[in-house]
Protein backbone atom coordinates (compact mmCIF):
# COMPACT_ATOMS: atom_id res chain seq x y z
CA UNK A 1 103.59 95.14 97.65
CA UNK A 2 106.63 94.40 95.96
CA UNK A 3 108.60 91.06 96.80
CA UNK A 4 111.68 93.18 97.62
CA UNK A 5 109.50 95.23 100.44
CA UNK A 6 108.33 91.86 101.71
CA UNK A 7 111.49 90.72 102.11
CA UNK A 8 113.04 93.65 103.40
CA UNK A 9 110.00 94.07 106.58
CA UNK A 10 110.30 89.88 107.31
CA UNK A 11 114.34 91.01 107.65
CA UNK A 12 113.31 93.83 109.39
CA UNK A 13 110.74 92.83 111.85
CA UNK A 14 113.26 89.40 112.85
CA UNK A 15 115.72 91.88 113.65
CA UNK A 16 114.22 94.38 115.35
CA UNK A 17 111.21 93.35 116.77
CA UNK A 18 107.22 94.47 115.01
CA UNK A 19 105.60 97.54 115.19
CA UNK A 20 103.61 98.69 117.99
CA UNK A 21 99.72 99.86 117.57
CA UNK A 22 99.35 103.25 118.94
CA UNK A 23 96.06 103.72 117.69
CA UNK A 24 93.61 102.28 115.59
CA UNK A 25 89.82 102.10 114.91
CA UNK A 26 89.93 98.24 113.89
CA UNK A 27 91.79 96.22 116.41
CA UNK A 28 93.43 96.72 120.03
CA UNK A 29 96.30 98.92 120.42
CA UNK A 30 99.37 97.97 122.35
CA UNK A 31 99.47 101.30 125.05
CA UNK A 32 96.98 101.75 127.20
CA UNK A 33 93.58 103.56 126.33
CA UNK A 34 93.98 106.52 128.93
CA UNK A 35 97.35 107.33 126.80
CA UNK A 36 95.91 107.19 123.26
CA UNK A 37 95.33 110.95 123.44
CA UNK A 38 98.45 111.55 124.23
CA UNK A 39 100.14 109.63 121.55
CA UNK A 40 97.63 110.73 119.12
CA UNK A 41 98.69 114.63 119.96
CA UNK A 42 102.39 113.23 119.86
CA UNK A 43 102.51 111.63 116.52
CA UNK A 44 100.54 114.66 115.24
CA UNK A 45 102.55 117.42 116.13
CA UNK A 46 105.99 115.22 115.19
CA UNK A 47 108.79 115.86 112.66
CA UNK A 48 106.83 114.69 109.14
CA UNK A 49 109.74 113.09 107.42
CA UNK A 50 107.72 111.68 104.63
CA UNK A 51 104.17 112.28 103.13
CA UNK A 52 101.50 110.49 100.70
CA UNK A 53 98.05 112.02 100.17
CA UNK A 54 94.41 111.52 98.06
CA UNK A 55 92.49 114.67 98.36
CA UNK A 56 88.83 115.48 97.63
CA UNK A 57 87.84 117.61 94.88
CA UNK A 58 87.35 120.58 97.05
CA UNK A 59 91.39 120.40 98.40
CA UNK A 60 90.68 118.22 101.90
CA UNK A 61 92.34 115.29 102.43
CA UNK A 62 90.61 112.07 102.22
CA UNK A 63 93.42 109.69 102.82
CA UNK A 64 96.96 110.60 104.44
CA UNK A 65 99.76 108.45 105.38
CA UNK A 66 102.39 110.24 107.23
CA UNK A 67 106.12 108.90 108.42
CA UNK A 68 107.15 111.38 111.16
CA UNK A 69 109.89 110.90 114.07
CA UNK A 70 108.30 112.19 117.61
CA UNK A 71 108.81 112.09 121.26
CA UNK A 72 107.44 109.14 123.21
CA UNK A 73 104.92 110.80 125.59
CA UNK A 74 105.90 108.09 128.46
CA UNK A 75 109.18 107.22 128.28
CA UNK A 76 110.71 110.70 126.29
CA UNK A 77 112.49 108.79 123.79
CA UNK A 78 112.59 109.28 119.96
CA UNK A 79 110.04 107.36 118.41
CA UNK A 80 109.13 106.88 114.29
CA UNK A 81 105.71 106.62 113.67
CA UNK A 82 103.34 105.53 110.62
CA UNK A 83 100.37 107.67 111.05
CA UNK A 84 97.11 106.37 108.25
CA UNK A 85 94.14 108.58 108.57
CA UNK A 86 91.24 108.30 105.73
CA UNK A 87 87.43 109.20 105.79
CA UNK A 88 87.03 104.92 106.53
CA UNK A 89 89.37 103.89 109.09
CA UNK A 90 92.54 105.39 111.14
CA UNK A 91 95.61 103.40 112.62
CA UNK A 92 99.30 104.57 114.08
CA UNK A 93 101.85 102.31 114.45
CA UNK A 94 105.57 103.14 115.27
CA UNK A 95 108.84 101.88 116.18
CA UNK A 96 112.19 102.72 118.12
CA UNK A 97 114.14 102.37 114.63
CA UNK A 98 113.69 104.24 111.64
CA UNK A 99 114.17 101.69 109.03
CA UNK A 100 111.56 99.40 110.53
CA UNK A 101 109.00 102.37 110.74
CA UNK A 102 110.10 103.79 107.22
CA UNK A 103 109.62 100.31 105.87
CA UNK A 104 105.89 99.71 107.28
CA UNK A 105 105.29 103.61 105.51
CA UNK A 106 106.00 102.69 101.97
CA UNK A 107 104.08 99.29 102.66
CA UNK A 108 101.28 101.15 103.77
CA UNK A 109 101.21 103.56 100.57
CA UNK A 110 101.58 100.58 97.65
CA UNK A 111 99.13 98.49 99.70
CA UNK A 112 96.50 101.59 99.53
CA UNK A 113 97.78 101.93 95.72
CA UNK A 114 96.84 97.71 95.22
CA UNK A 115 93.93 97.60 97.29
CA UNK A 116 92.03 101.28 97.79
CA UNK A 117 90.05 101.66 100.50
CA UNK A 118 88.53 104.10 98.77
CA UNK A 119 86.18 105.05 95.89
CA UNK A 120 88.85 106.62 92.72
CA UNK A 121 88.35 107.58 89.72
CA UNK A 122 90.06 105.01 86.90
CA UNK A 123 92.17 107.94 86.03
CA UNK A 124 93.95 107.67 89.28
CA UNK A 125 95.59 104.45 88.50
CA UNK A 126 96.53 105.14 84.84
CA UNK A 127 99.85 106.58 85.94
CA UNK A 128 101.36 104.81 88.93
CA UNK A 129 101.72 105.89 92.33
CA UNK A 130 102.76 109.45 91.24
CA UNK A 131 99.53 109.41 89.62
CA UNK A 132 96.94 107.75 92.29
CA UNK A 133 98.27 110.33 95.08
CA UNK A 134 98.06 113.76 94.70
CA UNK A 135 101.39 114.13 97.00
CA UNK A 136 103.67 111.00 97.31
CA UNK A 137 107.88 110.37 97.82
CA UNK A 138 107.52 106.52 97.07
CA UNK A 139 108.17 105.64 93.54
């Protein structure tokens, strides 16, 4: 992660507040476990404002990290979300305001780019992020 991004989410998070786990298969989430279905089919079917994706050789997607705006299953309020699904591990975070949400996205995509989580090719990180994903928006 760049030192700008950093910067920017420490600004971000002492502003706003963090990010709230929706779901995850590595640590506790922050709503309750009888609602994580909802929220899952929430964030799913949500606006996708922004998109970065590794697929396999036969076109599925292995890794997807998704920034989409959705409707709060509980409390029917407008939501952003950071939805990272791979063949390893999932998690879903989101937030009330864009920025912070939009912010933990394009973490999320140069962290996968400096530290894969999964097995690549060396080709895939000859030419950048544009170059590692097979669909990105964060240059």
């Amino acid at each position: 992660m760049n030192a700008a991004l950093a910067v920017k989410s420490l600004e971000l998070n002492s502003l706003y507040g963090s990010v709230r786990i929706v779901l995850s298969s590595e640590t506790r989430t922050d709503v309750m476990p009888e609602q994580a279905d909802a929220y899952s089919l929430s964030v799913l079917g949500g606006k996708g404002l922004r998109e970065s994706a590794i697929n396999d050789s036969n076109g599925s997607a292995d890794l997807a990290i998704r920034f989409v705006e959705y409707i709060d299953p509980v409390t029917q309020k407008t939501r952003y979300g950071v939805d990272y699904w791979s063949i390893t591990r999932y998690w879903t975070v989101d937030h009330a305001y864009r920025s912070v949400a939009e912010t933990v996205y394009e973490t999320a995509v140069r962290g996968e780019f400096a530290c894969p989580t999964l097995t690549l090719t060396r080709e895939r990180f000859a030419r950048g992020l544009t170059g590692f994903y097979d669909v990105t928006d964060v240059i």
